[in-house]
N, C-alpha and C. Protein backbone atom coordinates (compact mmCIF):
# COMPACT_ATOMS: atom_id res chain seq x y z
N UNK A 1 26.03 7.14 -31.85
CA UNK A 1 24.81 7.88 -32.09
C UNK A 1 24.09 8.08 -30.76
N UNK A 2 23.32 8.97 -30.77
CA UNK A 2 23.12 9.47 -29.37
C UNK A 2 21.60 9.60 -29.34
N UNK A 3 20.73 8.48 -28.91
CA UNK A 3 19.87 8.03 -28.85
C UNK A 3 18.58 8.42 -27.99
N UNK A 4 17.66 9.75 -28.45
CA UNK A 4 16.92 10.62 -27.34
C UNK A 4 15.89 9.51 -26.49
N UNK A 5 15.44 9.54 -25.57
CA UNK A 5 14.48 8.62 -24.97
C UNK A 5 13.01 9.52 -24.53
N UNK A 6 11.86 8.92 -24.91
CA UNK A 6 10.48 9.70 -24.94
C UNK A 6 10.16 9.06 -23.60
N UNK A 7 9.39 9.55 -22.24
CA UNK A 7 8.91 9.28 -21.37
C UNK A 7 7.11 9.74 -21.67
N UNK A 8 6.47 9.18 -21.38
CA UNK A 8 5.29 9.21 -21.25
C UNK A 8 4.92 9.90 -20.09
N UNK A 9 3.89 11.33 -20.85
CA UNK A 9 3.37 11.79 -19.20
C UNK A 9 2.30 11.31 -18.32
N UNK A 10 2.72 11.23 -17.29
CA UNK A 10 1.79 9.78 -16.65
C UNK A 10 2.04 10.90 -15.26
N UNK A 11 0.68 10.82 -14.74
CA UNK A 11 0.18 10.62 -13.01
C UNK A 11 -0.11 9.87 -12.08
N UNK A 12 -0.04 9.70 -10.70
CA UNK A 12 0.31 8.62 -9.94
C UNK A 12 -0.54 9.16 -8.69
N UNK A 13 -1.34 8.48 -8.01
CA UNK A 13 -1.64 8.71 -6.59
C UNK A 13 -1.40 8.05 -5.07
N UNK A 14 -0.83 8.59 -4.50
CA UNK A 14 -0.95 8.41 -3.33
C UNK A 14 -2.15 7.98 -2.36
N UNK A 15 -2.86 7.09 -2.53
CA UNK A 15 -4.03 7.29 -1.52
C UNK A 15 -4.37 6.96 0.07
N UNK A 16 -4.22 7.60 0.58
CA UNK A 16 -4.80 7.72 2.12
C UNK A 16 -6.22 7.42 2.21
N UNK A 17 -6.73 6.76 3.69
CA UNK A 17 -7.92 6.61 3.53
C UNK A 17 -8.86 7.45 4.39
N UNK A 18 -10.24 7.50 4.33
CA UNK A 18 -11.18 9.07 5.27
C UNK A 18 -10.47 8.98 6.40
N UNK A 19 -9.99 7.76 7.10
CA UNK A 19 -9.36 8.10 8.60
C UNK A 19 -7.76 8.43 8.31
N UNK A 20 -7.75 8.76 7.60
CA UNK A 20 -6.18 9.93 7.78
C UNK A 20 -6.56 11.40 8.37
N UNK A 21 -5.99 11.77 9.12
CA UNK A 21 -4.26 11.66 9.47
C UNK A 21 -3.84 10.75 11.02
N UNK A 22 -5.26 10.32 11.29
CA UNK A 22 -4.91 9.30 12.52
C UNK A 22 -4.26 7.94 12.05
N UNK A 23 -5.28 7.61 11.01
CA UNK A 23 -4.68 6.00 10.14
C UNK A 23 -3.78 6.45 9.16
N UNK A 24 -2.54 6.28 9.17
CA UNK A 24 -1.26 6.97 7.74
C UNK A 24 -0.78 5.40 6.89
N UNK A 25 -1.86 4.76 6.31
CA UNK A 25 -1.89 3.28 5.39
C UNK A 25 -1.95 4.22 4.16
N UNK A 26 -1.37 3.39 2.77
CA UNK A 26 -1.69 3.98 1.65
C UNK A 26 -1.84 2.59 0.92
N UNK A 27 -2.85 3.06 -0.10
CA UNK A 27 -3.27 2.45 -0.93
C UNK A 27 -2.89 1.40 -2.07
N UNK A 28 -2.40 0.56 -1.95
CA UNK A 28 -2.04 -0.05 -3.17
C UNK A 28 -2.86 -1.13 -3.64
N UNK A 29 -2.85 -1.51 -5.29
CA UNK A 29 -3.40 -2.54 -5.72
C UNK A 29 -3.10 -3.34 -6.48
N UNK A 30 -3.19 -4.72 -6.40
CA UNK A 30 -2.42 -5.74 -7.14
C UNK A 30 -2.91 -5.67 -8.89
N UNK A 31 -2.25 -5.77 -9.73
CA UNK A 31 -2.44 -5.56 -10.95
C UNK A 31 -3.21 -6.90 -11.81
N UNK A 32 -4.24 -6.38 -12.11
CA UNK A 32 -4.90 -7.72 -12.71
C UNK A 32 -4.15 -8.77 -14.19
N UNK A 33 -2.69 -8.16 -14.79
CA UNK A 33 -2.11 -8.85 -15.59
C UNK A 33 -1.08 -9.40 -14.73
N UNK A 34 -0.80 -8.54 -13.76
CA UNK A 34 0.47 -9.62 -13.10
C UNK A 34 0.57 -10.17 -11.76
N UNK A 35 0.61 -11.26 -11.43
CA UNK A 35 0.11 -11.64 -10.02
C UNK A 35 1.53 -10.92 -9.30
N UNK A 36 0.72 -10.80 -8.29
CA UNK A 36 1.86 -10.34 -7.00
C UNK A 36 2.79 -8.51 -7.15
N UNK A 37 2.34 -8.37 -8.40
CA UNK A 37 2.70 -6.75 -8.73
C UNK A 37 1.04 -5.66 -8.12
N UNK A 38 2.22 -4.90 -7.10
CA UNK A 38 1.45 -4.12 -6.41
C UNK A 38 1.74 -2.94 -6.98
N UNK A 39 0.82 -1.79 -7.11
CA UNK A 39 1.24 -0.29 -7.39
C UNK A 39 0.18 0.46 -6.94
N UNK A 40 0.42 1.99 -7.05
CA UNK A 40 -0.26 3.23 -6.92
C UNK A 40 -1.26 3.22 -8.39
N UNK A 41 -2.69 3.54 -8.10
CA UNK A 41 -2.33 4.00 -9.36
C UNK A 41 -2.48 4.95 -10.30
N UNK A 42 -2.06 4.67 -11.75
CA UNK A 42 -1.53 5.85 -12.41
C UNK A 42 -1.84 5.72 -13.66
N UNK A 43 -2.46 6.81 -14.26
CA UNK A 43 -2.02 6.77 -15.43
C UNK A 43 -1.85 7.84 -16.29
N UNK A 44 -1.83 7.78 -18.18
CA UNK A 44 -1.06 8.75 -19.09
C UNK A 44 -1.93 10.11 -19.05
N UNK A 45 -1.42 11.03 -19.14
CA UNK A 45 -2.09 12.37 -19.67
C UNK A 45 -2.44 12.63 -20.26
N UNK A 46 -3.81 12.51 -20.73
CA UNK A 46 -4.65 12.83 -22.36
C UNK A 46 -4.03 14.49 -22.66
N UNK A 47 -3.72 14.88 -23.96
CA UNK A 47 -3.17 16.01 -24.73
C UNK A 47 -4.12 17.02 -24.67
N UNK A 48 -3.93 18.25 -24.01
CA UNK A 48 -4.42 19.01 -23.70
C UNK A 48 -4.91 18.99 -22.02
N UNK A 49 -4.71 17.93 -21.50
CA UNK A 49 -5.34 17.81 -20.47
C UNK A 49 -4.39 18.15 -18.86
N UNK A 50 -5.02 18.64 -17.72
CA UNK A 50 -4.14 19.05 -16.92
C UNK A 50 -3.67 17.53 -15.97
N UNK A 51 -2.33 17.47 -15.34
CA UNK A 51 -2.34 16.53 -14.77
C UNK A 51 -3.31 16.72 -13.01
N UNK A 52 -3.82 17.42 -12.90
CA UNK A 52 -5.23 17.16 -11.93
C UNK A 52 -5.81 16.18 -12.80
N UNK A 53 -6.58 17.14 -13.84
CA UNK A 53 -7.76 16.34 -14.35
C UNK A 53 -7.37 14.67 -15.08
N UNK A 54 -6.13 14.90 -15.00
CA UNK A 54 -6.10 13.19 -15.54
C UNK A 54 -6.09 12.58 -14.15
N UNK A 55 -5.49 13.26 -12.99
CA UNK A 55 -5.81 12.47 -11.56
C UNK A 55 -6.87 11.74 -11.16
N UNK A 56 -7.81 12.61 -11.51
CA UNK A 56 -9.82 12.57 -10.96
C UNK A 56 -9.76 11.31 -12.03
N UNK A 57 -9.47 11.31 -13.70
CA UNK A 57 -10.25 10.93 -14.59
C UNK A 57 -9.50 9.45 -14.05
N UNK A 58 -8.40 8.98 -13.99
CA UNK A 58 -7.50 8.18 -13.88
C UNK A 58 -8.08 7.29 -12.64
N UNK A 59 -8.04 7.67 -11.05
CA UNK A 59 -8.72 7.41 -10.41
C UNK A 59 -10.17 7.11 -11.19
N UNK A 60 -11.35 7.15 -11.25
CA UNK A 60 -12.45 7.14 -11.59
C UNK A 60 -12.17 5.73 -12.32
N UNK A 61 -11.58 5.77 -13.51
CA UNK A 61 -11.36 4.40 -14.37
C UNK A 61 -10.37 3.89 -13.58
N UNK A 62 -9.75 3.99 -12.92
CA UNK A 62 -9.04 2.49 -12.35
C UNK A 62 -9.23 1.65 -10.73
N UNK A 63 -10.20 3.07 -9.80
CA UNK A 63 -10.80 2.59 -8.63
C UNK A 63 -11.93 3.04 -8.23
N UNK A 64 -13.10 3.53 -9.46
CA UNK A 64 -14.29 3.56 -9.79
C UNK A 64 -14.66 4.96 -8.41
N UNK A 65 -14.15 5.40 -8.13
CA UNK A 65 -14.05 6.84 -7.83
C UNK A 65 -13.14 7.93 -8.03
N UNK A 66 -13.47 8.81 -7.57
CA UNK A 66 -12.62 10.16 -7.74
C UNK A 66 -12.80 11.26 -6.75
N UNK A 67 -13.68 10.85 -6.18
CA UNK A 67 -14.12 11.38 -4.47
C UNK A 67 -12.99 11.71 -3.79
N UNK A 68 -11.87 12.53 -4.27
CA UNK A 68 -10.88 12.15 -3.36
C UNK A 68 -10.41 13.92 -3.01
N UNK A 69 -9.47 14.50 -1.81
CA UNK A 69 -9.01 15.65 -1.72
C UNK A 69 -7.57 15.91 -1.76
N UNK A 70 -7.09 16.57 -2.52
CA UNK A 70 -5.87 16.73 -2.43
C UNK A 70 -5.10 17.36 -1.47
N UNK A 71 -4.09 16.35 -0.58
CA UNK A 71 -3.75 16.97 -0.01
C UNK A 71 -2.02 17.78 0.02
N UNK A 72 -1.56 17.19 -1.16
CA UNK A 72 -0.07 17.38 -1.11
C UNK A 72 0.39 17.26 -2.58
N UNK A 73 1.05 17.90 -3.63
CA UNK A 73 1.69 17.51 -4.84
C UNK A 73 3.31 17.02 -4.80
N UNK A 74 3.61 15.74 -4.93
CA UNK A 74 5.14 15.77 -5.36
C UNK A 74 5.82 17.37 -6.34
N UNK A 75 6.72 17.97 -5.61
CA UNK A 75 7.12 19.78 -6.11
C UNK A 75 7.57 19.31 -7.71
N UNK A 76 8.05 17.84 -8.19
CA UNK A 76 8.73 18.42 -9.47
C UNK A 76 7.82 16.46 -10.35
N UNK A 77 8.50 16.55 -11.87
CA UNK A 77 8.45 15.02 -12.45
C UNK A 77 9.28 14.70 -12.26
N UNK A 78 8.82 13.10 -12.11
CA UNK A 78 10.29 11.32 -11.71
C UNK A 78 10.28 10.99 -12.93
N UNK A 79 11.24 10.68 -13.57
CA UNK A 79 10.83 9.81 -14.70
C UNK A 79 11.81 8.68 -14.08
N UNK A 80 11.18 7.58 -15.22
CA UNK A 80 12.31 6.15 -14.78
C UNK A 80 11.87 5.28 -15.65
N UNK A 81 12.77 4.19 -16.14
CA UNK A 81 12.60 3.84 -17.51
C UNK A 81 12.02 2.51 -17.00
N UNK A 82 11.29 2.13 -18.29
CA UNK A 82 10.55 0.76 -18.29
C UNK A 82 11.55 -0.76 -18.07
N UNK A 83 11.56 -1.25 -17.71
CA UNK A 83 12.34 -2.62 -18.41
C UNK A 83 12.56 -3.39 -19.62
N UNK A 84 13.27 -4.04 -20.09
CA UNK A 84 13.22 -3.80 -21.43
C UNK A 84 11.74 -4.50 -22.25
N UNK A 85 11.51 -5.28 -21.72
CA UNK A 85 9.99 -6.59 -21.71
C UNK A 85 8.60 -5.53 -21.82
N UNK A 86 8.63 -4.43 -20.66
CA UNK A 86 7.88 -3.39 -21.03
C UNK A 86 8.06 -2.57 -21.95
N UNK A 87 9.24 -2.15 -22.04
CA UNK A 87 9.64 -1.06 -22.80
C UNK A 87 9.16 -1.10 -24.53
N UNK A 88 9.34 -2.66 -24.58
CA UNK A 88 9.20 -3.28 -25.93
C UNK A 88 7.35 -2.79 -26.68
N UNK A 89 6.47 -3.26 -25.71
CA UNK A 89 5.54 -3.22 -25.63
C UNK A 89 4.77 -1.49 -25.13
N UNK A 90 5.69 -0.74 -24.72
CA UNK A 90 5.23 0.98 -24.39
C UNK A 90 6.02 1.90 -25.59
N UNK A 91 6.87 0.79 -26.60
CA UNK A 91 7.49 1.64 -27.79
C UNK A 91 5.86 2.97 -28.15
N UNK A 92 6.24 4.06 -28.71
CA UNK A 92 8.34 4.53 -28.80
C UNK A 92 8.56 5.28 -27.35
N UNK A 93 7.97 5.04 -26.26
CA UNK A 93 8.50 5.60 -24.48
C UNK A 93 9.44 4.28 -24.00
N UNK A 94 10.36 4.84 -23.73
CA UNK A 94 10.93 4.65 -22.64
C UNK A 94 10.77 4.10 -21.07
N UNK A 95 10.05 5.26 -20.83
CA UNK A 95 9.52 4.65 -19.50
C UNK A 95 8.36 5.87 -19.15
N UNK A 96 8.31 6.35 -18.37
CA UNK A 96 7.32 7.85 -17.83
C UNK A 96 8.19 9.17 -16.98
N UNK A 97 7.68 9.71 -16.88
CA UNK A 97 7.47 11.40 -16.41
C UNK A 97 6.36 11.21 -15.92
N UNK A 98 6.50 11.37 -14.16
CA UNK A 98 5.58 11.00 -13.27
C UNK A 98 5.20 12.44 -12.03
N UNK A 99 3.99 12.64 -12.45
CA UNK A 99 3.18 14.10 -11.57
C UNK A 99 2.99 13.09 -10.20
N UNK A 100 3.59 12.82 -8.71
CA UNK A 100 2.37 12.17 -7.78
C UNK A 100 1.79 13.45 -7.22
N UNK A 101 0.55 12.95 -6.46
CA UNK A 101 -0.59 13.69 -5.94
C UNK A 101 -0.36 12.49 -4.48
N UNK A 102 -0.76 13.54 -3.18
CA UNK A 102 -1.11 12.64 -1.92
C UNK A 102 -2.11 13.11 -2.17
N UNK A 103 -3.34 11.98 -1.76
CA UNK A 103 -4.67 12.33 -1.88
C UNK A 103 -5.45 11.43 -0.71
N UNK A 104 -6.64 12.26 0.28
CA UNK A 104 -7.44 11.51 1.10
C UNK A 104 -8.78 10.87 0.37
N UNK A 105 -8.93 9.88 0.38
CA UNK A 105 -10.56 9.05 -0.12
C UNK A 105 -11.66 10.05 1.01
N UNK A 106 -12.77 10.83 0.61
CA UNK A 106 -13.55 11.56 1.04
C UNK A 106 -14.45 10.32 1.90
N UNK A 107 -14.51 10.98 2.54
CA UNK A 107 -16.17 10.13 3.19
C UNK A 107 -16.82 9.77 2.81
N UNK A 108 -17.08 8.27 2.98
CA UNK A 108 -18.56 7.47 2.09
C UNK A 108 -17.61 7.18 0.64
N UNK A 109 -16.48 7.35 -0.19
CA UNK A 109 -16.01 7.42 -1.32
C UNK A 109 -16.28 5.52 -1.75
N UNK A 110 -16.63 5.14 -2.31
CA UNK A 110 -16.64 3.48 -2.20
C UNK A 110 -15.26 3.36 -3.87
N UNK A 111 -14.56 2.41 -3.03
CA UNK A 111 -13.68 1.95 -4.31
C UNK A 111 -13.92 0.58 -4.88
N UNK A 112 -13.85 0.83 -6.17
CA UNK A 112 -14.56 -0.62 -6.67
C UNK A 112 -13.87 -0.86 -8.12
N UNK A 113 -12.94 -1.88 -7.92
CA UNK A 113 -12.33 -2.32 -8.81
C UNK A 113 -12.92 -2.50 -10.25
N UNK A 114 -14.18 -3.07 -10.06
CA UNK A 114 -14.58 -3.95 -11.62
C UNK A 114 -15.27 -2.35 -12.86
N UNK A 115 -14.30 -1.80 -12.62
CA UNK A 115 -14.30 -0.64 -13.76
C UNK A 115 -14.70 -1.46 -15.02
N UNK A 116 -14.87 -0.29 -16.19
CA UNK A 116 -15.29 -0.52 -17.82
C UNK A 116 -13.98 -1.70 -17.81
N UNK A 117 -12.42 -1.15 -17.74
CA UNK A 117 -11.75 -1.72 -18.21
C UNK A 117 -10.93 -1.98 -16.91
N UNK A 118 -11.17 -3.36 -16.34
CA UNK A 118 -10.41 -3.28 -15.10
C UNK A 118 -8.77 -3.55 -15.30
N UNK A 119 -8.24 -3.03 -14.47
CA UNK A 119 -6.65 -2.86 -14.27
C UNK A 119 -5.98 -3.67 -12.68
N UNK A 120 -7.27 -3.92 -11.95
CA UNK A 120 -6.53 -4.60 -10.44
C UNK A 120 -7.37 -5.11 -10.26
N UNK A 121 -6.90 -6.40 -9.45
CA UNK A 121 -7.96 -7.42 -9.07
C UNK A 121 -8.56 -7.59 -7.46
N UNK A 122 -6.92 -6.19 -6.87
CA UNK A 122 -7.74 -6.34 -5.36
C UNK A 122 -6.56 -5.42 -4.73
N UNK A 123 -6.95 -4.72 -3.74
CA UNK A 123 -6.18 -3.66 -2.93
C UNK A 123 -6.51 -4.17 -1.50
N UNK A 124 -5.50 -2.86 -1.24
CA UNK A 124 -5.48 -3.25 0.30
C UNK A 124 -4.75 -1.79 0.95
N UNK A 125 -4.70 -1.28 2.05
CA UNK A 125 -3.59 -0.14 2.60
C UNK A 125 -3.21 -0.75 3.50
N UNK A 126 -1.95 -0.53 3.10
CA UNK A 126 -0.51 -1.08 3.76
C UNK A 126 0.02 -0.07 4.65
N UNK A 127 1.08 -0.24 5.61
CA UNK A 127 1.69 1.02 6.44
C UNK A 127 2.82 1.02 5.32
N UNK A 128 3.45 2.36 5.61
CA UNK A 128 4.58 2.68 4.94
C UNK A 128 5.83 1.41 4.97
N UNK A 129 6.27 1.63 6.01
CA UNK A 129 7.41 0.35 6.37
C UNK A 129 6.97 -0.56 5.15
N UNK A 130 6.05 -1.08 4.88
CA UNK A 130 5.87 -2.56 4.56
C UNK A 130 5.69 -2.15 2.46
N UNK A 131 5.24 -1.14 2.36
CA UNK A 131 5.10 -0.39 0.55
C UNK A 131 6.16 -0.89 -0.10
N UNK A 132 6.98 -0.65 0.08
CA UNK A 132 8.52 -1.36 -0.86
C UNK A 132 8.30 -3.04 -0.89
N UNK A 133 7.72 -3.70 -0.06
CA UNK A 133 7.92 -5.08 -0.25
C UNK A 133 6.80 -6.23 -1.31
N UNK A 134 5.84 -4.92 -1.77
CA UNK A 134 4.97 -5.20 -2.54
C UNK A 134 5.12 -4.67 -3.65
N UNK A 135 5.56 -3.57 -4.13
CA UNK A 135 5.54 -2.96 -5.28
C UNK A 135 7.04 -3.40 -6.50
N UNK A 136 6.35 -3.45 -7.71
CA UNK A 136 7.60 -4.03 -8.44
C UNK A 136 9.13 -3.02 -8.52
N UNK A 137 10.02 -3.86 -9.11
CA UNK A 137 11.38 -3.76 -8.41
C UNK A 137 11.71 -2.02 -8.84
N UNK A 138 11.39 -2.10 -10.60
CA UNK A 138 11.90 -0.81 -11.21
C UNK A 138 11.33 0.55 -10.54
N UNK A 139 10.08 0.18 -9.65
CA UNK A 139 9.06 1.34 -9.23
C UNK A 139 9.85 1.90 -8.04
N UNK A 140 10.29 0.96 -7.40
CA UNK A 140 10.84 1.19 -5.72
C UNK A 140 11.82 2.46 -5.45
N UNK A 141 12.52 2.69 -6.25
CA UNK A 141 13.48 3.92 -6.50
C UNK A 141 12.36 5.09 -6.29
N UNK A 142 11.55 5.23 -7.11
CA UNK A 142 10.32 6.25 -7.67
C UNK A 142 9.60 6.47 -5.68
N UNK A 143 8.82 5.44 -6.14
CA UNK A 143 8.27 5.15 -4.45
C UNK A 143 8.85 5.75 -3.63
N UNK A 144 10.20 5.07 -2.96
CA UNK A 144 10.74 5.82 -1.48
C UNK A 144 11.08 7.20 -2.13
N UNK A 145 11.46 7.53 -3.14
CA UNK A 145 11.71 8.98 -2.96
C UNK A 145 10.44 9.45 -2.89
N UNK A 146 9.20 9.59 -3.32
CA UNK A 146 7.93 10.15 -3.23
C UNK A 146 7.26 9.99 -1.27
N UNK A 147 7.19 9.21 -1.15
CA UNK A 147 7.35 8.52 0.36
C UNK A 147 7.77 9.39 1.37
N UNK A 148 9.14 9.24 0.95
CA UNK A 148 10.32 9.90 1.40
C UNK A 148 9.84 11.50 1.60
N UNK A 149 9.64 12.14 0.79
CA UNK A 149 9.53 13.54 0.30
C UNK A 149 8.24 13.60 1.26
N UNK A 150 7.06 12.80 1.16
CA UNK A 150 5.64 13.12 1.70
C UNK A 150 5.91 13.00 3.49
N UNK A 151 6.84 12.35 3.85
CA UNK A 151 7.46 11.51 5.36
C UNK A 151 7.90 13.10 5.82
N UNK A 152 8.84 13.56 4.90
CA UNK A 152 9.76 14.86 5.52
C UNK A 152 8.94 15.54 5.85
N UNK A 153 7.71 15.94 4.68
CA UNK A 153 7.14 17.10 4.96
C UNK A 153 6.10 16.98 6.23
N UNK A 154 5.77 15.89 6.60
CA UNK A 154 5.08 15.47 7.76
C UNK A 154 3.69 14.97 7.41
N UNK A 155 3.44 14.82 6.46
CA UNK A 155 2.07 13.57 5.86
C UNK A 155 2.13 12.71 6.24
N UNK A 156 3.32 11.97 5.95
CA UNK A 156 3.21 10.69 6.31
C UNK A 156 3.82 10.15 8.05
């Protein structure tokens, strides 16, 4: 039997900080359910909604701004499946269908974790080289190719 798999549409950011394109650090933040899991972050696409506007809204609830400028879109969606421990718990998805955005934090933008519903307990921008050694295992595939893609085109 031939078993279809649902991905969740989900958005992801890249964040650079006001001193880009001299400082090229991006943003990551440790996840407040799991110690030592670092990510971008991201989240699902409310129905009807564009994946910009879940960018702004997404940002806003998970690093208490949205002050941010776009500077680059990943051209197509990543999808990549959950593990099974997640997967169990994101029934009936699979894993996601992922929009990234490179995006600069505007001037003065203040990021502040302790949102309505917080999701991270603390960030930091990392240089590229060092992004893979923080972020969890299933993501890393996703990552360097996004990375990768933003590196070629000369962002990063």
């Amino acid at each position: 039997m031939n078993q279809t798999k649902f991905y969740r549409p989900n958005v992801a950011a890249v964040i650079v900080s006001s001193d880009y394109p001299s400082v090229k650090k991006v943003f990551i933040a440790e996840r407040s359910d799991l110690a030592g899991v670092w990510q971008f972050p991201q989240g699902g696409i409310d129905e009807g909604e564009s994946s910009e506007e879940a960018l702004f809204r997404e940002l806003k609830e998970e690093i208490g701004t949205k002050k941010v400028e776009i500077i680059a879109e990943y051209p197509e969606w990543i999808a990549y499946d959950f593990p099974s421990h997640i997967a169990q718990k994101m029934a009936p998805f699979s894993g996601q269908k992922q929009r990234y955005y490179l995006v600069r934090l505007k001037e003065g933008a203040v990021i502040n974790l302790e949102t309505k519903h917080p999701e991270f307990k603390r960030y930091r921008f990392v240089g590229i080289d060092e992004l893979l050694g923080h972020t969890a295992h299933f993501k890393k595939p996703v990552y360097d190719q996004v990375i990768s893609h933003f590196r070629a085109k000369g962002y990063l």
